[in-house]
Protein backbone atom coordinates (compact mmCIF):
# COMPACT_ATOMS: atom_id res chain seq x y z
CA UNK A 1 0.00 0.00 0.00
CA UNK A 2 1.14 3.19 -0.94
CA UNK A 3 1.73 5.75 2.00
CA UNK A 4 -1.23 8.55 2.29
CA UNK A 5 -1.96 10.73 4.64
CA UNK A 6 -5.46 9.84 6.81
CA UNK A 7 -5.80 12.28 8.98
CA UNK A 8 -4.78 15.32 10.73
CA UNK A 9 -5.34 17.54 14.05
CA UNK A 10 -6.12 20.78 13.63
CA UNK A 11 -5.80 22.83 16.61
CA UNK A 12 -9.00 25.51 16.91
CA UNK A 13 -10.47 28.10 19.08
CA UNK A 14 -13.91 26.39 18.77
CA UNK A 15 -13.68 23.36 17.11
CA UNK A 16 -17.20 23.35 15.86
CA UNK A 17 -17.63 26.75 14.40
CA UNK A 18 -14.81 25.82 12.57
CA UNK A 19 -15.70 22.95 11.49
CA UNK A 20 -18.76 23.96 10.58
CA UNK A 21 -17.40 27.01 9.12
CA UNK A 22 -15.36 24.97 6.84
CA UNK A 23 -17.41 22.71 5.62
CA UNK A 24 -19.96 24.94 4.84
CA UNK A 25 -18.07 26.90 2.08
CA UNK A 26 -16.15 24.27 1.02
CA UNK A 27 -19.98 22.38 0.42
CA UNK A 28 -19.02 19.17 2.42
CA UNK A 29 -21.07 17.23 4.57
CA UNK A 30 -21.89 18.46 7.82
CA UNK A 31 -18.80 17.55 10.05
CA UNK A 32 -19.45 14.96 13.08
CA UNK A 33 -17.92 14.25 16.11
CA UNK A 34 -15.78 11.78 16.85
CA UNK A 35 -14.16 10.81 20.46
CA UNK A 36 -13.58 15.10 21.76
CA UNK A 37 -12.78 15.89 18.29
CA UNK A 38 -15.39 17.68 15.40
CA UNK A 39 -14.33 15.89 12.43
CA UNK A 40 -14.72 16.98 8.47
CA UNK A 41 -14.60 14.46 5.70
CA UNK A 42 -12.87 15.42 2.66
CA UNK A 43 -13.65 14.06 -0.42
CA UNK A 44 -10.17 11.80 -1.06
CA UNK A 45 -10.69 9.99 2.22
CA UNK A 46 -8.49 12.82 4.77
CA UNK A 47 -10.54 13.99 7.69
CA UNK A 48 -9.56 17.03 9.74
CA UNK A 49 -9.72 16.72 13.29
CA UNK A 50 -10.53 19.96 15.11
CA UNK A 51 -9.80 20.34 18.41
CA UNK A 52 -10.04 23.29 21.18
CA UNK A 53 -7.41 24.59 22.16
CA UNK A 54 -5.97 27.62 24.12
CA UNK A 55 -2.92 28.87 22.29
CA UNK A 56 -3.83 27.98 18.29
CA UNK A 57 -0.83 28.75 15.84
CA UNK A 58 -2.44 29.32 12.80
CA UNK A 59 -1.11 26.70 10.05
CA UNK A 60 -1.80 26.35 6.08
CA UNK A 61 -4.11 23.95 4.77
CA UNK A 62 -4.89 23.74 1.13
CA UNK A 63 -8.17 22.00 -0.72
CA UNK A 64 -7.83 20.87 -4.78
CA UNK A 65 -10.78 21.05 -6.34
CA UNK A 66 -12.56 20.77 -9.51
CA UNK A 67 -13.34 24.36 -11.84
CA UNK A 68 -16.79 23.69 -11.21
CA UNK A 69 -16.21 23.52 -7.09
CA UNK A 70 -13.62 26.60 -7.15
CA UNK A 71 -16.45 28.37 -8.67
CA UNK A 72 -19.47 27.18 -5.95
CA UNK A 73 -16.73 27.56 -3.38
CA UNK A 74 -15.89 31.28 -4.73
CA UNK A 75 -19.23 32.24 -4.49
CA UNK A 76 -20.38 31.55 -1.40
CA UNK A 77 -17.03 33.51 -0.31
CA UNK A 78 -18.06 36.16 -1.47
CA UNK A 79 -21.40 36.07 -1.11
CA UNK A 80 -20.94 35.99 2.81
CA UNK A 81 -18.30 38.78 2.96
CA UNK A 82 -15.37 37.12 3.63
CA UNK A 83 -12.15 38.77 3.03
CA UNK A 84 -9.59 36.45 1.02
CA UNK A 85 -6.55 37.05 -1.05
CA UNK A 86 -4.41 35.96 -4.04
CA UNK A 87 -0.92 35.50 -2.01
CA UNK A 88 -0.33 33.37 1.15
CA UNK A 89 1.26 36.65 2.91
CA UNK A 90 -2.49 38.51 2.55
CA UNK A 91 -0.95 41.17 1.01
CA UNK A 92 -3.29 41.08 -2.84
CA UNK A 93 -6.65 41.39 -1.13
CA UNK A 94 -9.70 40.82 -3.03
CA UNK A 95 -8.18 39.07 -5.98
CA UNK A 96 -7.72 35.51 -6.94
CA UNK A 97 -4.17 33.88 -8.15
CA UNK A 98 -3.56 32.30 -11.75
CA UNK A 99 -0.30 30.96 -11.91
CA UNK A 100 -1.17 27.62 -11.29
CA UNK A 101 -4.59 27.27 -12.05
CA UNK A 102 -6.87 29.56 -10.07
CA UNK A 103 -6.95 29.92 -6.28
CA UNK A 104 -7.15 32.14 -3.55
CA UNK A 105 -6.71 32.35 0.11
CA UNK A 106 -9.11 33.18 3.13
CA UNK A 107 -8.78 32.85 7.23
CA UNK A 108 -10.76 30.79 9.58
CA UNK A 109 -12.12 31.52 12.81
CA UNK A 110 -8.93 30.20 14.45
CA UNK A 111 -6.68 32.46 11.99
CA UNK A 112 -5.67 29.64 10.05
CA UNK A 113 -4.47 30.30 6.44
CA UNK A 114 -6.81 27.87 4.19
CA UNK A 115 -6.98 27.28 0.77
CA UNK A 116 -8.94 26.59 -2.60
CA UNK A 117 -7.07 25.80 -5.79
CA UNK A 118 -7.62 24.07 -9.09
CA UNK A 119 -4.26 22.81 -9.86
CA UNK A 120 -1.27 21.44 -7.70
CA UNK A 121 1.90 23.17 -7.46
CA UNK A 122 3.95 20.52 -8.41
CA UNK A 123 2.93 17.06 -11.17
């Protein structure tokens, strides 16, 4: 068997919000709980594990997704008034990348840097 990654932790300030906060722009199903964590499903078989904690460094986590998604997921984005960007280092506000595909960048509740693009980096 090929390695893959199954799962990881993601440390939050409220676990559900953002759970709940991710899966609902990202248009996955409702995240559940498992043992103390809140866990979200992705599509290629990694969950997320969020978990409360009381000193949350925000990390990076990125989502591939179809044209079609990146466009659902852009929307509601927008539509709800959150602030994202076209460069990891939030410094192109309100604009979208296209160097690899298209993607942009947003924060979570926790300050984590998440997200969306259409192509990977790299193969």
């Amino acid at each position: 068997m090929p390695v893959q990654l199954n799962h990881t932790i993601i440390p939050s300030v409220d676990k559900k919000e953002a759970a709940n906060f991710l899966t609902d722009l990202l248009g996955l199903d409702p995240p559940i709980p498992l043992a103390h964590f809140v866990t979200v499903e992705t599509s290629n078989g990694v969950s997320l594990d969020y978990d409360d904690r009381d000193d949350v460094v925000p990390g990076h986590y990125a989502f591939l997704v179809s044209e079609e998604e990146f466009d659902e997921i852009f929307e509601r984005v927008t539509s709800r008034g959150i602030t994202y960007w076209a460069d990891p280092m939030h410094e192109r506000e309100g604009r979208i990348y296209t160097h690899s595909g298209r993607g942009f960048y947003f924060a979570d509740p926790s300050g984590h840097n998440m997200e969306v693009l259409t192509k990977p980096y790299t193969g």
